[in-house]
C-alpha atoms as a PDB file:
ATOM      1  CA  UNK A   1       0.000   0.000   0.000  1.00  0.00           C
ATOM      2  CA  UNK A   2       1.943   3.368  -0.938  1.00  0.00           C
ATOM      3  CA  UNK A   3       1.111   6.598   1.074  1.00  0.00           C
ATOM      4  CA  UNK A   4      -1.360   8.131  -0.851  1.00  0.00           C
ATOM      5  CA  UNK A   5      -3.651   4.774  -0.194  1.00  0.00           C
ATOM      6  CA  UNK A   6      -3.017   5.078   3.152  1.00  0.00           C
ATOM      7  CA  UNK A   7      -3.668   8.537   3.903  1.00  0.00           C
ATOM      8  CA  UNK A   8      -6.863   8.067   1.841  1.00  0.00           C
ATOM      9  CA  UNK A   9      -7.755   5.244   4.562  1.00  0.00           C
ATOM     10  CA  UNK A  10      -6.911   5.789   7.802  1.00  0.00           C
ATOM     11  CA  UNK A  11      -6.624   9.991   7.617  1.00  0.00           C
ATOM     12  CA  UNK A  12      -9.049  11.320   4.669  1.00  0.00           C
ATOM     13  CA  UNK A  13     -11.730   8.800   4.765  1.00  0.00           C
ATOM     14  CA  UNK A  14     -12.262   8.854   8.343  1.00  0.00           C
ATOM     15  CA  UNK A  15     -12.077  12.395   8.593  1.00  0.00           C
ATOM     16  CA  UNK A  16     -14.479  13.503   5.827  1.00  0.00           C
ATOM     17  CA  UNK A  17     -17.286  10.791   7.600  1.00  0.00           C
ATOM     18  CA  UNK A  18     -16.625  13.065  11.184  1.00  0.00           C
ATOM     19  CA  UNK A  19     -17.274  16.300   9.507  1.00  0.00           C
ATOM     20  CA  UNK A  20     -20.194  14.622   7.467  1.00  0.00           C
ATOM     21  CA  UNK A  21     -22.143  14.261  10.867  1.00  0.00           C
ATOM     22  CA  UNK A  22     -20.872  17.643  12.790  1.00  0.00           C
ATOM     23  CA  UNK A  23     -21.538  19.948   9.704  1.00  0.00           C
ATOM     24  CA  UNK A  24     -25.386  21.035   9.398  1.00  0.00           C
ATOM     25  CA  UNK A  25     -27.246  20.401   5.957  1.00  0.00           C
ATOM     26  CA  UNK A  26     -27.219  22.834   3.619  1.00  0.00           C
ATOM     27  CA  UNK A  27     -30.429  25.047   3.717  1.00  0.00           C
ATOM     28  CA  UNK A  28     -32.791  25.374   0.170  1.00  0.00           C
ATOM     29  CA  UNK A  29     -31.415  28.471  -0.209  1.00  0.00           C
ATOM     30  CA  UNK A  30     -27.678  27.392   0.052  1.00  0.00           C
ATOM     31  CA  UNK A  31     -28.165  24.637  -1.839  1.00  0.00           C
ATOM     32  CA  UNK A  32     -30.162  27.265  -4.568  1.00  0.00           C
ATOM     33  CA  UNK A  33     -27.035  29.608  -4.833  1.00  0.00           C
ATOM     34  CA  UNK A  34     -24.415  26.466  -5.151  1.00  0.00           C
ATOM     35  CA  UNK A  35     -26.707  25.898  -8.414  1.00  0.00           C
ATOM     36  CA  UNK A  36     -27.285  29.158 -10.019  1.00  0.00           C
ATOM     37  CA  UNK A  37     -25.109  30.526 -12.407  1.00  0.00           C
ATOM     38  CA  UNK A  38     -22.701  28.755 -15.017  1.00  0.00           C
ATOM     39  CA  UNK A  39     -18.954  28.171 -14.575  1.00  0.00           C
ATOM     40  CA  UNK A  40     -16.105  30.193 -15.872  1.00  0.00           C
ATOM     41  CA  UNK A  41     -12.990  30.196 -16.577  1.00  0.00           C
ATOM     42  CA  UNK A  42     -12.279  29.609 -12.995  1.00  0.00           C
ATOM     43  CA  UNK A  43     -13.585  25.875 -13.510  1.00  0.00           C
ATOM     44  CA  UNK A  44      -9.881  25.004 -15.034  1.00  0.00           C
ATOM     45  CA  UNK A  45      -8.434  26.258 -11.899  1.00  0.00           C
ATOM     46  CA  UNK A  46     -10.507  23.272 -10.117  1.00  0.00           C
ATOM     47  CA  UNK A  47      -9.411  20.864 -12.858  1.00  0.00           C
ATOM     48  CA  UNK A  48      -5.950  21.106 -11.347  1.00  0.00           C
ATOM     49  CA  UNK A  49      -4.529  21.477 -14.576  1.00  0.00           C
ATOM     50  CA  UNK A  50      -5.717  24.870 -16.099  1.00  0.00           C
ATOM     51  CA  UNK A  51      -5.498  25.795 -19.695  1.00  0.00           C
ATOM     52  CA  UNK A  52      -4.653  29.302 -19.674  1.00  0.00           C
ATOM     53  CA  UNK A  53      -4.514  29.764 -23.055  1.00  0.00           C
ATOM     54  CA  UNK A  54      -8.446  29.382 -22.599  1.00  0.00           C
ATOM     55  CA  UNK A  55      -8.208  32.671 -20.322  1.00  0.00           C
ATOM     56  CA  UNK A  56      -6.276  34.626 -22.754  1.00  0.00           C
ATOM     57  CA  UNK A  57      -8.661  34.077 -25.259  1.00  0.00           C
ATOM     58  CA  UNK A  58     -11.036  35.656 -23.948  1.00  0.00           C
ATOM     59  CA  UNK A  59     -12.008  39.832 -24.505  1.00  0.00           C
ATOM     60  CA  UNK A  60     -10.770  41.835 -22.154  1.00  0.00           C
ATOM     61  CA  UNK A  61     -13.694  44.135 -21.170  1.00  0.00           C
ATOM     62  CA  UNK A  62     -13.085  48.107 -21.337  1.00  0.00           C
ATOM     63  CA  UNK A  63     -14.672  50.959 -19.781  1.00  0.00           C
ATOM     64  CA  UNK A  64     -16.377  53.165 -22.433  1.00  0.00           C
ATOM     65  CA  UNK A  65     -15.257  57.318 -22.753  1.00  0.00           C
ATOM     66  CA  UNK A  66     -18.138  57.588 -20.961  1.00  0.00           C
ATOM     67  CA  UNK A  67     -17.078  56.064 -17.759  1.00  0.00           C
ATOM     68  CA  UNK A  68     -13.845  56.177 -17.646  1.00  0.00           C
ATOM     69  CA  UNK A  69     -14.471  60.021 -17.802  1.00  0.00           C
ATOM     70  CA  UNK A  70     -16.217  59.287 -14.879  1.00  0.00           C
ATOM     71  CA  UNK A  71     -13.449  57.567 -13.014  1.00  0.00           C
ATOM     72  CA  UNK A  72     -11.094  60.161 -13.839  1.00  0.00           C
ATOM     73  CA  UNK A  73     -13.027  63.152 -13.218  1.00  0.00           C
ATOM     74  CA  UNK A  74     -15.801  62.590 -10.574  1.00  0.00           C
ATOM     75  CA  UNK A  75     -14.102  59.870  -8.976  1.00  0.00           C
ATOM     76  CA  UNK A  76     -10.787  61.482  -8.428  1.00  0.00           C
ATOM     77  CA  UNK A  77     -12.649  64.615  -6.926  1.00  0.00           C
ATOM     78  CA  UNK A  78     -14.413  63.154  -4.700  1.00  0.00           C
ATOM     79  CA  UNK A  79     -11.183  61.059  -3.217  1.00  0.00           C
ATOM     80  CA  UNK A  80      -9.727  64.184  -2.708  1.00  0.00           C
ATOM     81  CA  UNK A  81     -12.536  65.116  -0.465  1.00  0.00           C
ATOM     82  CA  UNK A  82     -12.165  62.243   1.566  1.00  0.00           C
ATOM     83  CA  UNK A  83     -10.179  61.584   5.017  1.00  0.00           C
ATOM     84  CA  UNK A  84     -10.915  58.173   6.180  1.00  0.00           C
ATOM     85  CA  UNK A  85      -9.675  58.612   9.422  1.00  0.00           C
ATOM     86  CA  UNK A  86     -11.773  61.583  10.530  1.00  0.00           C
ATOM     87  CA  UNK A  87     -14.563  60.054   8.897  1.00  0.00           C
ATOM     88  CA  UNK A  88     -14.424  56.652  10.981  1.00  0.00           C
ATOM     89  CA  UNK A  89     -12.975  58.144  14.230  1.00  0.00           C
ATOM     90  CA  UNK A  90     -14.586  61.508  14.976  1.00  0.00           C
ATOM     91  CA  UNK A  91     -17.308  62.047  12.344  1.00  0.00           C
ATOM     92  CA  UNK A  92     -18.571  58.379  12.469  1.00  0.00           C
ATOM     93  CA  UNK A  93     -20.294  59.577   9.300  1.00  0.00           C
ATOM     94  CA  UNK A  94     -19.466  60.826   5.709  1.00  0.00           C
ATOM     95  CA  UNK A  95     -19.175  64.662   6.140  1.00  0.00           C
ATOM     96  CA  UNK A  96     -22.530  66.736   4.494  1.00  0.00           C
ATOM     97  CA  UNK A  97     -20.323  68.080   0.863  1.00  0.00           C
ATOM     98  CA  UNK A  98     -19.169  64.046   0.420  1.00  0.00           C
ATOM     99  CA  UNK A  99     -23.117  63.220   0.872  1.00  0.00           C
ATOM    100  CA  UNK A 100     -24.385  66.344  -1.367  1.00  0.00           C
ATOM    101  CA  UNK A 101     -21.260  65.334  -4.192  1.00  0.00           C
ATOM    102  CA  UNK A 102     -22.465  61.602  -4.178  1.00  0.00           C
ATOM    103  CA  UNK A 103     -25.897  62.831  -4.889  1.00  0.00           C
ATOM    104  CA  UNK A 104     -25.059  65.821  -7.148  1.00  0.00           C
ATOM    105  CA  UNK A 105     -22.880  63.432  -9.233  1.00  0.00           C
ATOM    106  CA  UNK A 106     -25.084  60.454  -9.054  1.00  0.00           C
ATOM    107  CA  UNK A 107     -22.776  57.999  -7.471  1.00  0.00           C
ATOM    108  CA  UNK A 108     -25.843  56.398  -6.502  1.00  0.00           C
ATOM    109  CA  UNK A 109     -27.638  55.560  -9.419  1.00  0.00           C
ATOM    110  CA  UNK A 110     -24.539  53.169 -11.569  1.00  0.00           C
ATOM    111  CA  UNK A 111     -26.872  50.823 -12.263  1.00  0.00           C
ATOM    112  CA  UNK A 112     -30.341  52.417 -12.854  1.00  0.00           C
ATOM    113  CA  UNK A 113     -31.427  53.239 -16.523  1.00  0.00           C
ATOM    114  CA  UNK A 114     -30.968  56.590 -17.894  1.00  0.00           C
ATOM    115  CA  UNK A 115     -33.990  56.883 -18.544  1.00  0.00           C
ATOM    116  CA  UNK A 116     -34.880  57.005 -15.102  1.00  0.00           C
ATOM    117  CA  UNK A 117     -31.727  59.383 -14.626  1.00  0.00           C
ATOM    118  CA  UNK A 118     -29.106  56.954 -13.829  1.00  0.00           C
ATOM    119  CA  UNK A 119     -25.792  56.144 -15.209  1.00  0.00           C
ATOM    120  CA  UNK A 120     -26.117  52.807 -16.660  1.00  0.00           C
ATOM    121  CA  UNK A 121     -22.901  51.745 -16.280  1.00  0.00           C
ATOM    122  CA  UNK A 122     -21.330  48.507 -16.427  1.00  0.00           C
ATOM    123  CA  UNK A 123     -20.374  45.785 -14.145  1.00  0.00           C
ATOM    124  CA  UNK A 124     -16.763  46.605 -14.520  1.00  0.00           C
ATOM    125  CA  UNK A 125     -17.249  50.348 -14.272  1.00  0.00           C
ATOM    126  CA  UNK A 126     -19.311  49.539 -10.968  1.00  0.00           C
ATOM    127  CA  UNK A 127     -16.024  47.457  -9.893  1.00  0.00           C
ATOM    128  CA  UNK A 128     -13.651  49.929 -10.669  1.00  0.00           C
ATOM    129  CA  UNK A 129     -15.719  52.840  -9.196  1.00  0.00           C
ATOM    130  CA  UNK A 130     -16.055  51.423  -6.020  1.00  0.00           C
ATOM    131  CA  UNK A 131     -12.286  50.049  -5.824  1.00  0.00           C
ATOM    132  CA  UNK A 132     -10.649  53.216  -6.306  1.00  0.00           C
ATOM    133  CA  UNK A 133     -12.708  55.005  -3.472  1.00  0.00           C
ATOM    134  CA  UNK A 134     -12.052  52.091  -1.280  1.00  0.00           C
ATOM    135  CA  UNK A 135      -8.381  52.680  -2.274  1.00  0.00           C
ATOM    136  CA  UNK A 136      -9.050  55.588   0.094  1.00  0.00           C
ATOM    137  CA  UNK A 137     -12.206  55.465   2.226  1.00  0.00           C
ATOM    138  CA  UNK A 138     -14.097  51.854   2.713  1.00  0.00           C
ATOM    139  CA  UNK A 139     -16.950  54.004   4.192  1.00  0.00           C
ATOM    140  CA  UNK A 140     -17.312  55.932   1.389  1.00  0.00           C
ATOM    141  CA  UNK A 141     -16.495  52.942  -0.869  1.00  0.00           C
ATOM    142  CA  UNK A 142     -19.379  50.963   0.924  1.00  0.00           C
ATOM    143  CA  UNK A 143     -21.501  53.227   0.736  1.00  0.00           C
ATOM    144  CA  UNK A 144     -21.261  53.834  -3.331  1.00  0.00           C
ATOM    145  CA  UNK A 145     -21.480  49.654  -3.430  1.00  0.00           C
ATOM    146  CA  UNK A 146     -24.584  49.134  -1.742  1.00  0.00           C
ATOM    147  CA  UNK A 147     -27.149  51.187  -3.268  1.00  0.00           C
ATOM    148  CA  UNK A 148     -25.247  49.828  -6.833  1.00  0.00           C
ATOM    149  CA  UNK A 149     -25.468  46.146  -5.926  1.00  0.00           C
ATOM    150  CA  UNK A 150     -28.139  45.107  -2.431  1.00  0.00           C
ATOM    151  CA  UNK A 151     -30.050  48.460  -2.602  1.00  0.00           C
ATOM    152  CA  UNK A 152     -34.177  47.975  -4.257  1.00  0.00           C
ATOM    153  CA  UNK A 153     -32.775  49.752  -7.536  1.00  0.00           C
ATOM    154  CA  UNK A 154     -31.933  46.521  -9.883  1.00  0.00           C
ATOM    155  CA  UNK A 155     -35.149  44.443  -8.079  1.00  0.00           C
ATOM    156  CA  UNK A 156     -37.058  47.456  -9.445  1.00  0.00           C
ATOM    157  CA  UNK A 157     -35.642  47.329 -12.909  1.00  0.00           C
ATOM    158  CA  UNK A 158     -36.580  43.902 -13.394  1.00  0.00           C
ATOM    159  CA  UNK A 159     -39.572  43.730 -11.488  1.00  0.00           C
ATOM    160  CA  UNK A 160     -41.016  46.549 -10.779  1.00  0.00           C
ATOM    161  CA  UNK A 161     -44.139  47.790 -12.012  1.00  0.00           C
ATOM    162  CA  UNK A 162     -44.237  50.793 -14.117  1.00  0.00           C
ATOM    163  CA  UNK A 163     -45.843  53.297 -11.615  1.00  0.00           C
ATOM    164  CA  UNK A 164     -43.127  52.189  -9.034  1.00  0.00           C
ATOM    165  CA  UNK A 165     -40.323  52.507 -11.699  1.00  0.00           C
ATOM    166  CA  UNK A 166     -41.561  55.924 -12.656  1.00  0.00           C
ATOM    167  CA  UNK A 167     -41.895  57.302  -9.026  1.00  0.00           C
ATOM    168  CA  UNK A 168     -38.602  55.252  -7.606  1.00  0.00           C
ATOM    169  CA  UNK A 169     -35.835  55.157 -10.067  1.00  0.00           C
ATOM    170  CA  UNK A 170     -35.207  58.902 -10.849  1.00  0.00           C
ATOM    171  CA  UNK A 171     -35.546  59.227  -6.838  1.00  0.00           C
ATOM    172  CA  UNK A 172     -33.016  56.713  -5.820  1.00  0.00           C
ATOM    173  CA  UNK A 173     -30.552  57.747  -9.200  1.00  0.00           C
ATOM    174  CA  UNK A 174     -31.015  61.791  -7.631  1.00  0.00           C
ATOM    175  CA  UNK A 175     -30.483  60.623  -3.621  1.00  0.00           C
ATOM    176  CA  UNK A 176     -33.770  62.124  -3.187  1.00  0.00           C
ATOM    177  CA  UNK A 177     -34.252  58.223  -1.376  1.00  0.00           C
ATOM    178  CA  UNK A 178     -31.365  56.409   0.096  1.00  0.00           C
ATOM    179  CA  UNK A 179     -32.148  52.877  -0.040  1.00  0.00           C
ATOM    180  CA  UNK A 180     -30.898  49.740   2.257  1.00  0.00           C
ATOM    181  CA  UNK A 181     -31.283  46.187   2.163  1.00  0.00           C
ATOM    182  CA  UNK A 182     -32.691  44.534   4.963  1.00  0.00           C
ATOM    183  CA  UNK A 183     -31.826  40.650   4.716  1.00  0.00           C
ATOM    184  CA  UNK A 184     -29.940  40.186   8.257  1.00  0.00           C
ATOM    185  CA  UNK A 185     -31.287  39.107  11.353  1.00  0.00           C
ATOM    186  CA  UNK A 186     -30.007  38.012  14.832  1.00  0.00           C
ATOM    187  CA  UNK A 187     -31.149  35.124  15.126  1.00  0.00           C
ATOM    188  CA  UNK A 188     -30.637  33.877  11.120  1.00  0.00           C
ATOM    189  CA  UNK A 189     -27.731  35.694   9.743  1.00  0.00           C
ATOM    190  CA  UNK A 190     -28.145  36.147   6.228  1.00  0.00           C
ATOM    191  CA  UNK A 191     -29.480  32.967   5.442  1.00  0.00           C
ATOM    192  CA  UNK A 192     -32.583  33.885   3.834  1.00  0.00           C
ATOM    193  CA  UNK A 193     -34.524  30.517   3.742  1.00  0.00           C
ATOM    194  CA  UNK A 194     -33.903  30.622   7.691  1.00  0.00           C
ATOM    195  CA  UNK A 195     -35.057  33.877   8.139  1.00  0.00           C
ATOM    196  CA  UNK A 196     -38.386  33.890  11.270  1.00  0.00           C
ATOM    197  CA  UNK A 197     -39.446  37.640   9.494  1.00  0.00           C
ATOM    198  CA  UNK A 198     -42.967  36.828   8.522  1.00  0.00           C
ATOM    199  CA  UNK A 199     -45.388  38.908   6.370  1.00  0.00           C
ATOM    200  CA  UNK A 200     -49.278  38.177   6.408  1.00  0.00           C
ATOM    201  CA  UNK A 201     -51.815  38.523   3.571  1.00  0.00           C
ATOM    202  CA  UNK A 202     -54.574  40.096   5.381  1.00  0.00           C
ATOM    203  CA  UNK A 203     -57.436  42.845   5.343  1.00  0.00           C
ATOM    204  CA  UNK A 204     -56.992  46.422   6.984  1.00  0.00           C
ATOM    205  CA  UNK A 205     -57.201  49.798   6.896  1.00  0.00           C
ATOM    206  CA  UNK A 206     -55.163  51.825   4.661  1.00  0.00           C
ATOM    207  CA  UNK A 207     -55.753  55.634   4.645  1.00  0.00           C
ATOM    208  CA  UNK A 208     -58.996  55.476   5.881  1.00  0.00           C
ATOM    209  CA  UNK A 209     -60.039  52.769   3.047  1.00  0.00           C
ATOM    210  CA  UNK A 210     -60.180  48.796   4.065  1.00  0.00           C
ATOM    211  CA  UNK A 211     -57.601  47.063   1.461  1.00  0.00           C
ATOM    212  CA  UNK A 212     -55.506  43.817   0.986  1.00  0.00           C
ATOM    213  CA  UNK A 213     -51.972  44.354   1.986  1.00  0.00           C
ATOM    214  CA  UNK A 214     -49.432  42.706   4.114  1.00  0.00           C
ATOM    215  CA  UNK A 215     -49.274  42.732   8.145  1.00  0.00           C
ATOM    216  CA  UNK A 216     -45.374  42.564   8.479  1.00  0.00           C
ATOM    217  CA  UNK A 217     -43.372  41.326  11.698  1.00  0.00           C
ATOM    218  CA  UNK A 218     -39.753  41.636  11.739  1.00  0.00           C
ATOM    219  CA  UNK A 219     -36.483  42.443  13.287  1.00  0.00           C
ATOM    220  CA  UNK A 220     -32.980  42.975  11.648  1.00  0.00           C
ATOM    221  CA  UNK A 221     -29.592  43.501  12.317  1.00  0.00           C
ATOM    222  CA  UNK A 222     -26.281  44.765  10.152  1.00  0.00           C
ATOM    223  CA  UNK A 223     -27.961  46.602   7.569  1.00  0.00           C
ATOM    224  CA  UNK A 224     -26.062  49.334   5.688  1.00  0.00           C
ATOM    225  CA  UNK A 225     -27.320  52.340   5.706  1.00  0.00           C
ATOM    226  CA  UNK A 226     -29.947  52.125   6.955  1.00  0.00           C
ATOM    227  CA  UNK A 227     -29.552  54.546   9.886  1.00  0.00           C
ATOM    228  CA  UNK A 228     -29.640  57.100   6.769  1.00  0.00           C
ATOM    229  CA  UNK A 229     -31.633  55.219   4.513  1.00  0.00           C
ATOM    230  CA  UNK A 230     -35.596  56.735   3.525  1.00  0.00           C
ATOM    231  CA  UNK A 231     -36.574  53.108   1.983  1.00  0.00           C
ATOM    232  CA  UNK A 232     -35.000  49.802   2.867  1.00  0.00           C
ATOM    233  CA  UNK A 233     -35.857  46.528   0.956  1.00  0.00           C
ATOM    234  CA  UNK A 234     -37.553  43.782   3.315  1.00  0.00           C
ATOM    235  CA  UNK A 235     -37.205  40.190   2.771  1.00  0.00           C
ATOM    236  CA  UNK A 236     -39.706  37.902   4.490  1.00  0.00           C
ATOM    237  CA  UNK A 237     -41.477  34.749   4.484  1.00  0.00           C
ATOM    238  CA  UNK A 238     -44.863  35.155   3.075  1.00  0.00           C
ATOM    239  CA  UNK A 239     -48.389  33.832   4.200  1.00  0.00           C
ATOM    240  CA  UNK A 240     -51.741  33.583   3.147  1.00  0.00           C
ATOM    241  CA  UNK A 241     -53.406  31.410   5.852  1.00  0.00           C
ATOM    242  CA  UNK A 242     -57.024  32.340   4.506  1.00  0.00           C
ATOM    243  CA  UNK A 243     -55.468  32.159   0.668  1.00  0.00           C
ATOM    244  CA  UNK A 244     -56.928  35.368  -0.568  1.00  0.00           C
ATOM    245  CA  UNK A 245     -54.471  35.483  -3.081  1.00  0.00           C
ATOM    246  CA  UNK A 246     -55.608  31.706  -4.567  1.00  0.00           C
ATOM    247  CA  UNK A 247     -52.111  30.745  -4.068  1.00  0.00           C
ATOM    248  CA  UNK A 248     -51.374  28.370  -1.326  1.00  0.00           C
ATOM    249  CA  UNK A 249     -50.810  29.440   2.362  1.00  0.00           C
ATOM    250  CA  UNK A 250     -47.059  29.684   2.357  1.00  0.00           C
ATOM    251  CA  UNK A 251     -45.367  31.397  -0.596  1.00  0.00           C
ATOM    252  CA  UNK A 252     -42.173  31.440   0.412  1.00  0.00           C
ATOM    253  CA  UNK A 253     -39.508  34.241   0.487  1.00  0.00           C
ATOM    254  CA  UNK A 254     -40.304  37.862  -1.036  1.00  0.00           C
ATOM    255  CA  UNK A 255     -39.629  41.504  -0.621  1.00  0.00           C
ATOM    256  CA  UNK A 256     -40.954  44.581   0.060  1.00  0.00           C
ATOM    257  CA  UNK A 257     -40.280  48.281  -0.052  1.00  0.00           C
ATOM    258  CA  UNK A 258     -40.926  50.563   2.545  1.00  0.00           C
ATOM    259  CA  UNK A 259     -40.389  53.739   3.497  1.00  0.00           C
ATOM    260  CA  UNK A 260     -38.311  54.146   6.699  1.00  0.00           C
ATOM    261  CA  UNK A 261     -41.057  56.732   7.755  1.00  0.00           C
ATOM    262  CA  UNK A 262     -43.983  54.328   7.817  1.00  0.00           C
ATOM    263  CA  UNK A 263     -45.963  54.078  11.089  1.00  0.00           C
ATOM    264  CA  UNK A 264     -44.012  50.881  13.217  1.00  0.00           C
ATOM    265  CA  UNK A 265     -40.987  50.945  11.656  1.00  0.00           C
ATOM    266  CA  UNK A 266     -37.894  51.716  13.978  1.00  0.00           C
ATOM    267  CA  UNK A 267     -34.259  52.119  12.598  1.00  0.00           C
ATOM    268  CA  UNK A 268     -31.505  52.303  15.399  1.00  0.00           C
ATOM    269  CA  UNK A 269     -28.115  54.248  15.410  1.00  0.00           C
ATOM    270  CA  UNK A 270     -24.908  53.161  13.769  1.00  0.00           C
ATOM    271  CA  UNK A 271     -23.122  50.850  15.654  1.00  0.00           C
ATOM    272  CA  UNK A 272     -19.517  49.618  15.756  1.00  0.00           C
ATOM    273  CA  UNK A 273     -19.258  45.703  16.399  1.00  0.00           C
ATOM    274  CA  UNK A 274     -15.470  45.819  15.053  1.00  0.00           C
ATOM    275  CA  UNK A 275     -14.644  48.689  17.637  1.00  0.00           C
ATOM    276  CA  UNK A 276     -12.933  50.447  15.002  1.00  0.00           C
ATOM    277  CA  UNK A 277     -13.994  53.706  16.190  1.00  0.00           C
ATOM    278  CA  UNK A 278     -12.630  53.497  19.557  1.00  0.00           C
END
């Protein structure tokens, strides 16, 4: 028996069956994300032999005038606006001319439509943007990246209805509405299909009219921005118990979007977990 048998045997087999058992399963919604998407190049890498001439055929993506511009006009001013260490140890906020500049120069809107006033850039514009202002603020940088990537903007774009694309988009793309994403809990992390925040299909009074809406019940934790935000995006676990939507009872994990402002809802103060303003 040579020594990779042997290892296989007495050290990899028996070690692999131990973790088996002290590992939890993987939830539906792990096991979704493991099998979304497609594979890359990065697949080759796994092969354990790569073919690289495989990665140098492919294009290598640009930035357009348009957004480069961007990077080398907008971007660079506001770094030079920025002092990271004022920001994260006396300020514990961006100062009021970063916050105006994002929103003056639409920092906020790289992936909303121009026809709803955004930028439409690219993914790799998005990248870059955010890199180079983490290069010298990740406040700032972080909060560029989340209104571009978790914030309600791209759920909108796809899914939105038109009145709510019409009244939201140029909003969020102006700063008129700083969004957040509110996915993580105490007690479930980020796991969504874990998540105990519960929304109800029920009737009530809206306005002074009874209508068919949603009585929500939740309580998060972590959320960027959303001490500043004006809207944050919910996700919940939907129910119908009395099916008035002719749908089933449970129908599973959604989101909503609702104004900070609404009657019930309660946003804390920043808080530092890291202690990296102290």
């Amino acid at each position: 028996m040579d020594m990779t048998s042997y290892r296989k045997k007495w050290v990899s087999d028996p070690a692999f069956k131990l973790f088996k058992k002290v590992l939890p399963p993987l939830s539906s919604t792990e096991k979704e994300a493991m099998e979304a998407g497609s594979v890359w190049w990065e697949g080759e890498l796994f092969s354990g032999n790569p073919d690289w001439s495989k990665l140098h055929g492919y294009d290598k993506p640009q930035l357009t005038e348009e957004e480069q511009s961007f990077v080398d006009n907008q971007v660079e001013t506001l770094l030079e606006m920025l002092d990271d260490f004022e920001i994260v140890k006396h300020q514990r906020d961006l100062p009021k001319e970063v916050w105006d500049y994002l929103k003056q120069e639409r920092f906020f809107s790289l992936i909303i439509s121009k026809e709803f006033g955004g930028r439409d850039f690219s993914s790799l514009a998005n990248s870059t943007i955010v890199t180079k202002i983490a290069s010298r603020s990740l406040s700032a940088a972080v909060t560029v990246m989340v209104p571009n990537s978790l914030g309600p903007g791209e759920l909108l774009s796809h899914y939105g209805t038109e009145e709510q694309k019409n009244y939201w988009l140029p909003r969020l793309a102006n700063g008129e509405d700083i969004p957040c994403f509110a996915l993580t809990g105490p007690e479930a992390g980020s796991d969504a299909g874990a998540i105990p925040d519960s929304g109800q299909v029920c009737f009530g009074e809206h306005e002074g009219k009874e209508v068919l809406g949603i009585k929500l019940n939740w309580n998060k934790r972590y959320i960027t921005l959303a001490p500043v935000s004006t809207v944050l995006g919910l996700a919940f676990k939907l129910y119908d118990p009395e099916n008035h939507l002719d749908k089933g009872e449970e129908l599973g994990i959604t989101c909503a979007l609702i104004p900070t402002s609404h009657p019930g809802v309660v946003v804390g103060e920043r808080h530092d977990p890291l202690g990296l303003a102290s």
